[in-house]
Protein backbone atom coordinates (compact mmCIF):
# COMPACT_ATOMS: atom_id res chain seq x y z
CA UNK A 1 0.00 0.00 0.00
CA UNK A 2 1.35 3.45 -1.12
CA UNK A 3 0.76 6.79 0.02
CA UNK A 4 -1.49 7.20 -3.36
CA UNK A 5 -3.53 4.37 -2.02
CA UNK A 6 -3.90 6.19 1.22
CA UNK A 7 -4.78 9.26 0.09
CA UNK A 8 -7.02 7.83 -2.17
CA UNK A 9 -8.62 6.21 0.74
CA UNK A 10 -9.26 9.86 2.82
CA UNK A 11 -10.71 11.15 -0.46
CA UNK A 12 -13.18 8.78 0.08
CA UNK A 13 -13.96 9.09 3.47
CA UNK A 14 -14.21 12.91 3.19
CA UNK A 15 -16.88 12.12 0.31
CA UNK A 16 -18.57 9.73 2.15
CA UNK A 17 -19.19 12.32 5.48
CA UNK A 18 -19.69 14.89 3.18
CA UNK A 19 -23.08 13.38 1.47
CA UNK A 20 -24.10 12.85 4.75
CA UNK A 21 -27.68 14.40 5.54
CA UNK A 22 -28.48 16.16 8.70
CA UNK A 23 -31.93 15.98 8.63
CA UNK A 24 -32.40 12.70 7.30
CA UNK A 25 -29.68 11.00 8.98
CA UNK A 26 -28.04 13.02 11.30
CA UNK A 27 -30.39 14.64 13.54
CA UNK A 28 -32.61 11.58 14.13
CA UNK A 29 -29.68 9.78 15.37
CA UNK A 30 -28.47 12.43 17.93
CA UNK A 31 -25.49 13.86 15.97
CA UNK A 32 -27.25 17.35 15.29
CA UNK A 33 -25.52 20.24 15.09
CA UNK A 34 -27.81 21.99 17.44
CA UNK A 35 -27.15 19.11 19.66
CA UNK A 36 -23.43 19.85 20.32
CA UNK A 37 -23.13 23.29 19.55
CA UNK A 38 -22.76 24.26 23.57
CA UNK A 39 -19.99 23.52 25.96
CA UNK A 40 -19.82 19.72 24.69
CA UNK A 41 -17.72 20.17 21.85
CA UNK A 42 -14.55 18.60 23.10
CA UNK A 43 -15.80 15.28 23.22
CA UNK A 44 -15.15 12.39 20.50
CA UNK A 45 -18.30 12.77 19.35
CA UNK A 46 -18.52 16.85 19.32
CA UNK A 47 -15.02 16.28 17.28
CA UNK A 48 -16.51 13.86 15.05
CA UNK A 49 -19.85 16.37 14.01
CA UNK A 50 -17.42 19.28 13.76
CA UNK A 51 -15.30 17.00 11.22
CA UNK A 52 -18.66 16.06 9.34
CA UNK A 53 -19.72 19.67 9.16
CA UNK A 54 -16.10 21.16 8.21
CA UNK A 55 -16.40 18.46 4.98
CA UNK A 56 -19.60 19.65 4.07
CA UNK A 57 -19.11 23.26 3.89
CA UNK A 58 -15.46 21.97 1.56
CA UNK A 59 -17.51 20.41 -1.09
CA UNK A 60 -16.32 22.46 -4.18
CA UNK A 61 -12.35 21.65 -3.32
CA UNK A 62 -13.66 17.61 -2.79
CA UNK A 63 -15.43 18.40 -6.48
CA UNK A 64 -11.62 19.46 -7.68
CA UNK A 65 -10.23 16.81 -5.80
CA UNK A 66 -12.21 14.48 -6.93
CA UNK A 67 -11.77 15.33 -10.77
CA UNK A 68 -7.98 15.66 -10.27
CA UNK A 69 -8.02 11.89 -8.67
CA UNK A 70 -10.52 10.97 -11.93
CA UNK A 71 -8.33 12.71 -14.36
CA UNK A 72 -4.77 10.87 -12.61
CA UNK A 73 -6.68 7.53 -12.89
CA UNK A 74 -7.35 8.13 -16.43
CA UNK A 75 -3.78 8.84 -17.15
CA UNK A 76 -1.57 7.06 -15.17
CA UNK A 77 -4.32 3.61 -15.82
């Protein structure tokens, strides 16, 4: 396993949180925003909703990414 390999595998899992719907899945579950948006953020799971929130608002540079990775796989074969 390379470092390509890796990264390839955290483009992934930044697409895969950021598809991820608060209303539909997020909210029923507990992992609102509104939930954790007081004094509780320093927990693993306040971490983990600020991560899933911080990918959704970078969804035009994961578009780029995304392309680039496309385009590289294309190329390279």
């Amino acid at each position: 396993m390379g470092l390509w390999t890796i990264l390839e595998g955290f483009l992934l899992l930044a697409n895969a949180l950021a598809i991820l719907n608060e209303g539909r899945f997020l909210a029923p579950r507990g992992w609102g925003f509104t939930d954790f948006s007081g004094g509780r953020t320093k927990s693993f799971k306040g971490q983990l909703i600020g991560l899933i929130y911080a990918t959704q608002y970078l969804r035009v540079p994961l578009i780029l990414l995304n392309s680039i990775c496309i385009i590289l796989k294309f190329v390279s074969g």
